[in-house]
Structure formats: structure tokens, C-alpha cells
Protein backbone atom coordinates (compact mmCIF):
# COMPACT_ATOMS: atom_id res chain seq x y z
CA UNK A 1 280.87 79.77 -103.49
CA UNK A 2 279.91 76.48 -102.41
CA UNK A 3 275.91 75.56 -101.96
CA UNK A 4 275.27 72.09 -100.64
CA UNK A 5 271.25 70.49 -101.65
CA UNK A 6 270.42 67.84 -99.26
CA UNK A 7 267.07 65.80 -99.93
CA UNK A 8 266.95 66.82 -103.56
CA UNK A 9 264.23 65.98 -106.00
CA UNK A 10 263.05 67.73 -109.36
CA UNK A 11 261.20 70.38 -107.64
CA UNK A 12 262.90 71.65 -104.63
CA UNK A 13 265.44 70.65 -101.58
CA UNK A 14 264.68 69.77 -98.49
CA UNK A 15 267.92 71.35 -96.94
CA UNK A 16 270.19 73.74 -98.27
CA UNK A 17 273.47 74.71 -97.02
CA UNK A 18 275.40 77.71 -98.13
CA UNK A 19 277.80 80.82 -96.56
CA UNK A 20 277.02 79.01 -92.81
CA UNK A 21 273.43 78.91 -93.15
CA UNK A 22 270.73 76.38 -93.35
CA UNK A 23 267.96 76.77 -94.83
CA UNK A 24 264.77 73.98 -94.83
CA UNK A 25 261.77 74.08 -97.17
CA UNK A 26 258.48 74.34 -96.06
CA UNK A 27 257.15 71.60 -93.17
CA UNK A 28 254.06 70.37 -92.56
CA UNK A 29 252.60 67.20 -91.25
CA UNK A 30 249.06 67.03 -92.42
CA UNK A 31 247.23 64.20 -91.10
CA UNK A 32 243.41 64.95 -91.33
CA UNK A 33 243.33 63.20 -87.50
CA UNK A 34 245.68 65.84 -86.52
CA UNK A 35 244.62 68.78 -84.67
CA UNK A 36 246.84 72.66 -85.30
CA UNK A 37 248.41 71.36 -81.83
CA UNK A 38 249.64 67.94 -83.07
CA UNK A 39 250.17 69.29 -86.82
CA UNK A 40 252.76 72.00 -85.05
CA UNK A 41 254.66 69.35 -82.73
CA UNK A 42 254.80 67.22 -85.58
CA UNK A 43 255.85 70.00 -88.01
CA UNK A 44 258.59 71.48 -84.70
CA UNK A 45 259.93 67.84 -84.90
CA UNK A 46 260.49 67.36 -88.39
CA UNK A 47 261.94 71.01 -87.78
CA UNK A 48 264.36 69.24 -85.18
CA UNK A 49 265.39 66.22 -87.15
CA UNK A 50 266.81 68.43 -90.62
CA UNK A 51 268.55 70.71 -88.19
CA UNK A 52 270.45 67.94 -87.10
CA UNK A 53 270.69 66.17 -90.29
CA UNK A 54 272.38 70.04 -91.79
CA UNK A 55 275.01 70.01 -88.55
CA UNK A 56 272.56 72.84 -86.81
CA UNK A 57 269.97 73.10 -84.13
CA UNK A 58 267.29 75.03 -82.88
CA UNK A 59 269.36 77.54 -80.60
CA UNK A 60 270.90 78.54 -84.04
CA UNK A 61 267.56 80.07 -85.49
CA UNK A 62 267.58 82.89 -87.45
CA UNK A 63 264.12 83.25 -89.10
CA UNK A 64 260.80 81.37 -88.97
CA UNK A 65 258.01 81.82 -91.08
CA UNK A 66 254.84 80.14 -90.12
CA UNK A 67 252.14 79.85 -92.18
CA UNK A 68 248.42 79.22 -90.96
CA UNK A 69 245.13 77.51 -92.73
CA UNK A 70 243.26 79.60 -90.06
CA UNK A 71 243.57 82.33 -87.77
CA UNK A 72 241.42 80.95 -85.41
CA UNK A 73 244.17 78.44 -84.77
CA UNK A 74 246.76 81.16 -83.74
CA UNK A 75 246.61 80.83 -80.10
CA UNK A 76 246.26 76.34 -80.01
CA UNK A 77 249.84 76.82 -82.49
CA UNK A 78 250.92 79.30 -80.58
CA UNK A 79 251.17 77.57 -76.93
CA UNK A 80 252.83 74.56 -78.74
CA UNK A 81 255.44 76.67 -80.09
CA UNK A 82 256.15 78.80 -77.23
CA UNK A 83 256.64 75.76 -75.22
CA UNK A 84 259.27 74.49 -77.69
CA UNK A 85 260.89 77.77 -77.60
CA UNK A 86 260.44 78.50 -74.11
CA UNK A 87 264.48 78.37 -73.34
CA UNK A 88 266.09 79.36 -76.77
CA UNK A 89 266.93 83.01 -77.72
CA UNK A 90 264.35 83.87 -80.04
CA UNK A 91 264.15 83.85 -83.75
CA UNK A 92 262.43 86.30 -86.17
CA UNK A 93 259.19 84.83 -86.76
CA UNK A 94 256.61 86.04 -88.85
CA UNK A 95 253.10 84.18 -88.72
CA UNK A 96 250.41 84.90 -91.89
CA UNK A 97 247.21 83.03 -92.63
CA UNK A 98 247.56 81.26 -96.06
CA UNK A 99 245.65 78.96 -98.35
CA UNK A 100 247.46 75.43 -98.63
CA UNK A 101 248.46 73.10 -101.09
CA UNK A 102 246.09 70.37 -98.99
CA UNK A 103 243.08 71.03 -96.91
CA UNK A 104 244.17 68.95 -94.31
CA UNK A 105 247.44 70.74 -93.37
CA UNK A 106 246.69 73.34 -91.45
CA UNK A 107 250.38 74.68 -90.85
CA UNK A 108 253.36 74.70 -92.50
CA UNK A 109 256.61 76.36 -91.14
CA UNK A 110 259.96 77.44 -93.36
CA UNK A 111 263.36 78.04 -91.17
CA UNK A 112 266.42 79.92 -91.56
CA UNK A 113 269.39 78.72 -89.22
CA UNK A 114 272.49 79.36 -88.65
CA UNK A 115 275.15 76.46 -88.74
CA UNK A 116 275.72 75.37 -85.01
């Protein structure tokens, strides 16, 4: 059984490889400046970038779970990610409201994929 750590560091990996699937840790982009909109681009382009970096994409989704300072942010979040979803199948997302490790990130997001 081969498991491949990309982006390792005493605590956790960034990307993990293993049985044809990719898996990324949690991403967030937590400027104070930033807005839920910008934070989730941000966050959907760092999401981009480690697909790439594992040899996957976004069309090869499997799972997204997106977790949310506040629920009153659902629906700004929400129109950025539908937009970059708008012409992929669809993964399974779940979305909960959660207390984070910084007060200014205001959404993180973890991803299953599978390799492209």
C-alpha cells in the first residue's frame, strides 16, 4: 500500500495521495480585509492549485466539507461557490458552522478527489 505526503510538516500534510485519491487538508485564506466572498475565491483557488500540484482537478471531486465562522455568511459563500461549480458534476458537500482556529478566517474548506 503506497501513501504519498506532499507539503509535509510536524503536524499534518497538505496533500495526501493514496489508492487514487487525493486528499487536501483544511484551506482557508484569512485576511481580516477579506470578506466570506473573497475568503471563498481565495480558499476555491488554493483548492485549484493542490489539485494540480496532486495530478487531479476539480471535475474529479468526490467530497467537500465546508466549514463556516457564521451562518449568516451561507448565502455570500454560497454564490461564489456555485459559480465555481456551475459546469462540474457535483461533489458531496456538506456545509456546518464551526468555531475557528483564527477569528479572521471565516471559512475553511477540506476536499476529497479523485486522481484525474
Amino acid at each position: 500500500m503506497s501513501i504519498e505526503r506532499i507539503h509535509s510538516t510536524d503536524r499534518m500534510s497538505r496533500i495526501v495521495k493514496h489508492n487514487g485519491t487525493v486528499y487536501l487538508c483544511g484551506q482557508t485564506a484569512g485576511q481580516a480585509e477579506w470578506d466570506i466572498a473573497e475568503q471563498t475565491r481565495q480558499c476555491l483557488a488554493k483548492i485549484d492549485a493542490l489539485l494540480s500540484e496532486a495530478g487531479s482537478d476539480k471535475e474529479s471531486l468526490l467530497s467537500v466539507t465546508i466549514y463556516i465562522r457564521d451562518m449568516k455568511d451561507f448565502a455570500a459563500m454560497n454564490a461564489v461557490w456555485d459559480a465555481w461549480v456551475a459546469e462540474l458534476p457535483k461533489p458531496a458537500r456538506a456545509c456546518v458552522e464551526a468555531r475557528m482556529a483564527r477569528p479572521e478566517i471565516l471559512v475553511e474548506m477540506s476536499v476529497i478527489a479523485a486522481l484525474a
